[in-house]
Protein backbone atom coordinates (compact mmCIF):
# COMPACT_ATOMS: atom_id res chain seq x y z
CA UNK A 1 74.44 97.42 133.66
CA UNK A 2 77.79 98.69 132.85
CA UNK A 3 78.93 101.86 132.18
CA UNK A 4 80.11 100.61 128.65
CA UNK A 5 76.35 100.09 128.36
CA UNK A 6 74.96 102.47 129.64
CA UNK A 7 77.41 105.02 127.80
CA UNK A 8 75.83 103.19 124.40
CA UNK A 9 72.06 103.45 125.95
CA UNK A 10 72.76 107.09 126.24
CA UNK A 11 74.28 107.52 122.34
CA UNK A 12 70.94 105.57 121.12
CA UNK A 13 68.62 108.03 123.15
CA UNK A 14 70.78 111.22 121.20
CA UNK A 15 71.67 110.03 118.05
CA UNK A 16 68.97 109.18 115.20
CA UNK A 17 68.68 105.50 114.26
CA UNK A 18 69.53 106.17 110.86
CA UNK A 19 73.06 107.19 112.12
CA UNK A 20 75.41 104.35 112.40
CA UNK A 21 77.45 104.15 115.45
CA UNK A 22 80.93 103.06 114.80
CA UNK A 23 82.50 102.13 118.33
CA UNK A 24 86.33 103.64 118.27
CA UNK A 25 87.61 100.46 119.81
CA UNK A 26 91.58 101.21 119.04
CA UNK A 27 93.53 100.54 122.63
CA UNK A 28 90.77 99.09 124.28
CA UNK A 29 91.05 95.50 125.58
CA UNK A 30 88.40 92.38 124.43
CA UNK A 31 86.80 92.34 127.53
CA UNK A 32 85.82 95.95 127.01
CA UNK A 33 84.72 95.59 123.57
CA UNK A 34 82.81 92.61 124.39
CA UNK A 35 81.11 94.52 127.37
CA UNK A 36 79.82 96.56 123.97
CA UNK A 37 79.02 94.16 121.85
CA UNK A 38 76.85 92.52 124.54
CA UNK A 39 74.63 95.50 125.06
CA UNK A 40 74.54 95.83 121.69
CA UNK A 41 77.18 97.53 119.63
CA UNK A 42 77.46 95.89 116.84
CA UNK A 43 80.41 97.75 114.39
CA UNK A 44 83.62 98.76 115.87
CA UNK A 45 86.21 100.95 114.14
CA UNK A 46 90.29 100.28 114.79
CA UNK A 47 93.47 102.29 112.68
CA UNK A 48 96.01 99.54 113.40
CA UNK A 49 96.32 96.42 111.04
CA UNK A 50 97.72 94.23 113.77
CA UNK A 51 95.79 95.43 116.64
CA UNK A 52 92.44 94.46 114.51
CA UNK A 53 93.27 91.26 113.28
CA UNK A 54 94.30 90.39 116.53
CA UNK A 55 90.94 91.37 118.09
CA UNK A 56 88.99 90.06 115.07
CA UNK A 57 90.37 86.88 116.12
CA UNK A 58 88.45 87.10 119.30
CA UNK A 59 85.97 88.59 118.39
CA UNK A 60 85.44 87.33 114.91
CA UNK A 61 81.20 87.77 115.19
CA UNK A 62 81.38 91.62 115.41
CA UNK A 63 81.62 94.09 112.33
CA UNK A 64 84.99 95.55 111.60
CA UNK A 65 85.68 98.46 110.19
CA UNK A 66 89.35 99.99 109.48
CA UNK A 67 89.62 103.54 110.31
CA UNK A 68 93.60 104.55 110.05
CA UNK A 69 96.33 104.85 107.59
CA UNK A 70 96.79 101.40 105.26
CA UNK A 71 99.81 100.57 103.97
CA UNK A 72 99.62 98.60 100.19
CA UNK A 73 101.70 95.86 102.28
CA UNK A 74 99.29 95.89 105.16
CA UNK A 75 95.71 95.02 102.99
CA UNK A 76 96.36 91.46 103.01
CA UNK A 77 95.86 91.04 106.91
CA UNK A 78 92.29 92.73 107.02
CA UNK A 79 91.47 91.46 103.60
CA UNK A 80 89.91 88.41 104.62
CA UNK A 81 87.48 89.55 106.96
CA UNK A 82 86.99 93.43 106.85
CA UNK A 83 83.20 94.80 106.46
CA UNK A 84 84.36 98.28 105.50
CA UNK A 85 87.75 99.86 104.94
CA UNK A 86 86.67 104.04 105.87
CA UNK A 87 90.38 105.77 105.03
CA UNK A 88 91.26 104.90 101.24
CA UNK A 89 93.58 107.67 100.13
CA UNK A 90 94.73 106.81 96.89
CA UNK A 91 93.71 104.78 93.36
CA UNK A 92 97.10 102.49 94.62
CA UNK A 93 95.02 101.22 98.13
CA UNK A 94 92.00 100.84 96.10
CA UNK A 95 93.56 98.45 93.16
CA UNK A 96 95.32 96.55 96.27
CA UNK A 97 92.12 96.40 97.95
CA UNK A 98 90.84 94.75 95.27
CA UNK A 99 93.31 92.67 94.30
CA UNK A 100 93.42 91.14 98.09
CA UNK A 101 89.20 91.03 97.87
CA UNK A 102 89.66 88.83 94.74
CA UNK A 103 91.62 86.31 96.36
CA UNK A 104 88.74 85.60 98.97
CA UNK A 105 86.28 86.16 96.28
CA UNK A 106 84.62 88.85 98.47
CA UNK A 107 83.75 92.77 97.59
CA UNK A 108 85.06 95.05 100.23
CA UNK A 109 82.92 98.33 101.31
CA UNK A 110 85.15 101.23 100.63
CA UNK A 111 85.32 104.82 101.59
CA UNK A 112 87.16 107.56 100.41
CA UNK A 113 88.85 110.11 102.70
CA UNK A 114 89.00 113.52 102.28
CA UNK A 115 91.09 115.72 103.64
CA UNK A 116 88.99 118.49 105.07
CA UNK A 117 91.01 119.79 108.14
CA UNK A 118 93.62 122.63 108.37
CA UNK A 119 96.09 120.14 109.95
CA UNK A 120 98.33 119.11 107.10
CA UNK A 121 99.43 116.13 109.04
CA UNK A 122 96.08 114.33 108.65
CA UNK A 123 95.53 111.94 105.76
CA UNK A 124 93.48 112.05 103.13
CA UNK A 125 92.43 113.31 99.31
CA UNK A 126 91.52 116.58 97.87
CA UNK A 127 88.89 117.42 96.38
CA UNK A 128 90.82 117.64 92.90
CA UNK A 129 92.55 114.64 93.33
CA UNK A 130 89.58 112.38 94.42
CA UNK A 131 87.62 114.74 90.91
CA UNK A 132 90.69 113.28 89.50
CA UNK A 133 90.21 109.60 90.52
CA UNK A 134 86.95 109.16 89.39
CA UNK A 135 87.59 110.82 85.68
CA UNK A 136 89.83 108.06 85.55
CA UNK A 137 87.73 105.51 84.77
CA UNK A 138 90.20 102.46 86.07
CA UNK A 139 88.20 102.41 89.34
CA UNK A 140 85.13 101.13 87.59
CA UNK A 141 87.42 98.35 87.04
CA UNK A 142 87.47 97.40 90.13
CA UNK A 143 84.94 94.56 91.04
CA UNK A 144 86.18 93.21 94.30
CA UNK A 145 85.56 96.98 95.84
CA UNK A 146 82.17 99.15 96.56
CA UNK A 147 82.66 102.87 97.14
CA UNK A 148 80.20 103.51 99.55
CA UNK A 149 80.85 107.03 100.44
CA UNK A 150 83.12 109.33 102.00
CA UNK A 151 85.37 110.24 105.30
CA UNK A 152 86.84 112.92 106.51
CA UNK A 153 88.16 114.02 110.02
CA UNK A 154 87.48 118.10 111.29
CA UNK A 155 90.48 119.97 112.54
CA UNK A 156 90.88 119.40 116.30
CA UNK A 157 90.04 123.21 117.94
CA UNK A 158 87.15 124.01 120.06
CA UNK A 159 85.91 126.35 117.49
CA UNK A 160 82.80 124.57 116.24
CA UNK A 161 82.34 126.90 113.07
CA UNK A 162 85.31 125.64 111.44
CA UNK A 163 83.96 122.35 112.64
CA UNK A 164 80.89 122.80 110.93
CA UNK A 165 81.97 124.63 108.08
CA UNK A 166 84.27 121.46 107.34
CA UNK A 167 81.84 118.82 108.01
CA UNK A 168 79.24 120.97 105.89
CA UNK A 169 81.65 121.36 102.57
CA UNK A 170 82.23 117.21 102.58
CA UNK A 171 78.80 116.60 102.87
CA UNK A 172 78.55 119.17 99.84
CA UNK A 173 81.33 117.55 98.28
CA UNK A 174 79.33 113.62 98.77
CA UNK A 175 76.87 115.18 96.72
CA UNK A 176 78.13 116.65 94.15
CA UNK A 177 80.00 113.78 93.69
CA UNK A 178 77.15 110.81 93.87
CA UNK A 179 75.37 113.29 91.42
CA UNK A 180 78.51 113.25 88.39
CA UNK A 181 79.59 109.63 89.13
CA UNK A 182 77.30 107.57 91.52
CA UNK A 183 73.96 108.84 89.94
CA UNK A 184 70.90 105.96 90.57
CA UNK A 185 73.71 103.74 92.45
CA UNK A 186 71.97 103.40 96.19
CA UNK A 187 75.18 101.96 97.69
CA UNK A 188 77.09 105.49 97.62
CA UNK A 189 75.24 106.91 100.61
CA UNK A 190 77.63 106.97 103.51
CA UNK A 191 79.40 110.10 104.40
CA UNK A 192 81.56 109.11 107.47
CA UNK A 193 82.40 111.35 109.93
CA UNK A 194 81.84 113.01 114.15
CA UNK A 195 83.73 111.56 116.58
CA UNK A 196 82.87 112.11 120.75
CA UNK A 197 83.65 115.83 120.77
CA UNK A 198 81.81 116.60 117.50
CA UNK A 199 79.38 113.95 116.56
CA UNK A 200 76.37 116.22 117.19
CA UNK A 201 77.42 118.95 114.45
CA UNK A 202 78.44 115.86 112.22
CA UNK A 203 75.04 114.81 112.14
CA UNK A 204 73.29 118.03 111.82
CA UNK A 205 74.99 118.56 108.84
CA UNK A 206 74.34 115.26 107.28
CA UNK A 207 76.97 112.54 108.91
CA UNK A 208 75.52 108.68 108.44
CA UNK A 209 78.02 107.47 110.25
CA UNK A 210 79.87 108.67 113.47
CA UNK A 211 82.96 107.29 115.04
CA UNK A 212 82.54 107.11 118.55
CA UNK A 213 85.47 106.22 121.11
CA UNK A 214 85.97 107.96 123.96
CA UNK A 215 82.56 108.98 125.02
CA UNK A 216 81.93 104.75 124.97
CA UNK A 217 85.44 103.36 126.40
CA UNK A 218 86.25 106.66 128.11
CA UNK A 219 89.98 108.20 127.29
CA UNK A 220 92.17 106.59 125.51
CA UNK A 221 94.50 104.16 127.24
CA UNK A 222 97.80 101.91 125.93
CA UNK A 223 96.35 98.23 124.88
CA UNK A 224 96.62 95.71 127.76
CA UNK A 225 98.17 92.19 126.07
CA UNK A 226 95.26 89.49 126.09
């Protein structure tokens, strides 16, 4: 067995099956993603337009998700094939999303993300302007999309009661707003976030998903060319 594998044997035995593990694949090389998808891993998580498509390519039977920044001009790449697009940041990505979705006559899994850290330099909505999104009833326009939930990324410190404090006010926020806008629709029920130095707070305060690199692939390395 691999390490790769045994790393994911080790995340199954901690983390509750109704968690989804999202393997962090960004950097790491098909051969190493493969080594995870073989022992199991099905979903893998990348925040580079080219660097997925490239690896979808190979690798065209695992589940995809896009994690990073998206560019309007970038949709169209990921479109085809995406199962879920986790960092939608304004009404503009979700009509492009959409618009894209349409042309392959496929609806594309959608989350919204939040901005919950102190770091201004991560992405993301407040809590007014994602209020504000939904009041504005042009996203129910939208058929090609499903918003399935919401994101958000903690502040990077090693104090785990900010950690916890923001992973506990978006999981307050996911309900309050499947209560005013997704009441009786099952398919908003993903709040999205944990990575390898948090995921265990994540979940304790609600996480359904977690977005696991490092602990899998170990640290982050520059992409080797296929």
């Amino acid at each position: 067995m691999t390490v790769i594998a045994q790393n994911i044997n080790q995340l199954r035995l901690e983390i509750p099956s109704c968690v989804k593990i999202i393997a962090v694949s960004k950097t790491k090389t098909v051969p190493q993603i493969r080594e995870a998808f073989q022992a199991g891993q099905v979903c893998f998580g990348e925040n580079k337009v080219q660097e997925l498509t490239a690896k979808y390519e190979l690798l065209p039977e695992a589940q995809w998700h896009f994690t990073g920044h998206l560019q309007t001009n970038k949709v169209k790449y990921i479109a085809p094939f995406v199962q879920m697009i986790q960092s939608v940041d304004s009404f503009r990505v979700l009509e492009e999303i959409n618009r894209q979705a349409s042309k392959y006559h496929r609806i594309i899994d959608c989350l919204l993300q939040i901005h919950i850290a102190r770091e201004e330099t991560k992405s993301g909505l407040s809590e007014r302007e994602t209020i504000e999104l939904f009041e504005h009833n042009a996203w129910q326009n939208l058929h090609h999309i499903r918003i399935c939930g919401l994101m958000g990324v903690a502040t990077f410190t090693d104090d785990t009661a900010v950690v916890r404090s923001e992973f506990r006010g978006l999981a307050d926020f996911f309900q309050r707003i499947r209560r005013d806008y997704f009441s009786g629709d099952p398919s908003f029920c993903e709040i999205s976030m944990g990575m390898s130095g948090d995921y265990p707070i994540a979940i304790e305060e609600g996480a359904t998903m977690v977005r696991i690199g490092s602990f899998i692939f170990g640290e982050r390395e520059k992409m080797i060319k296929q």
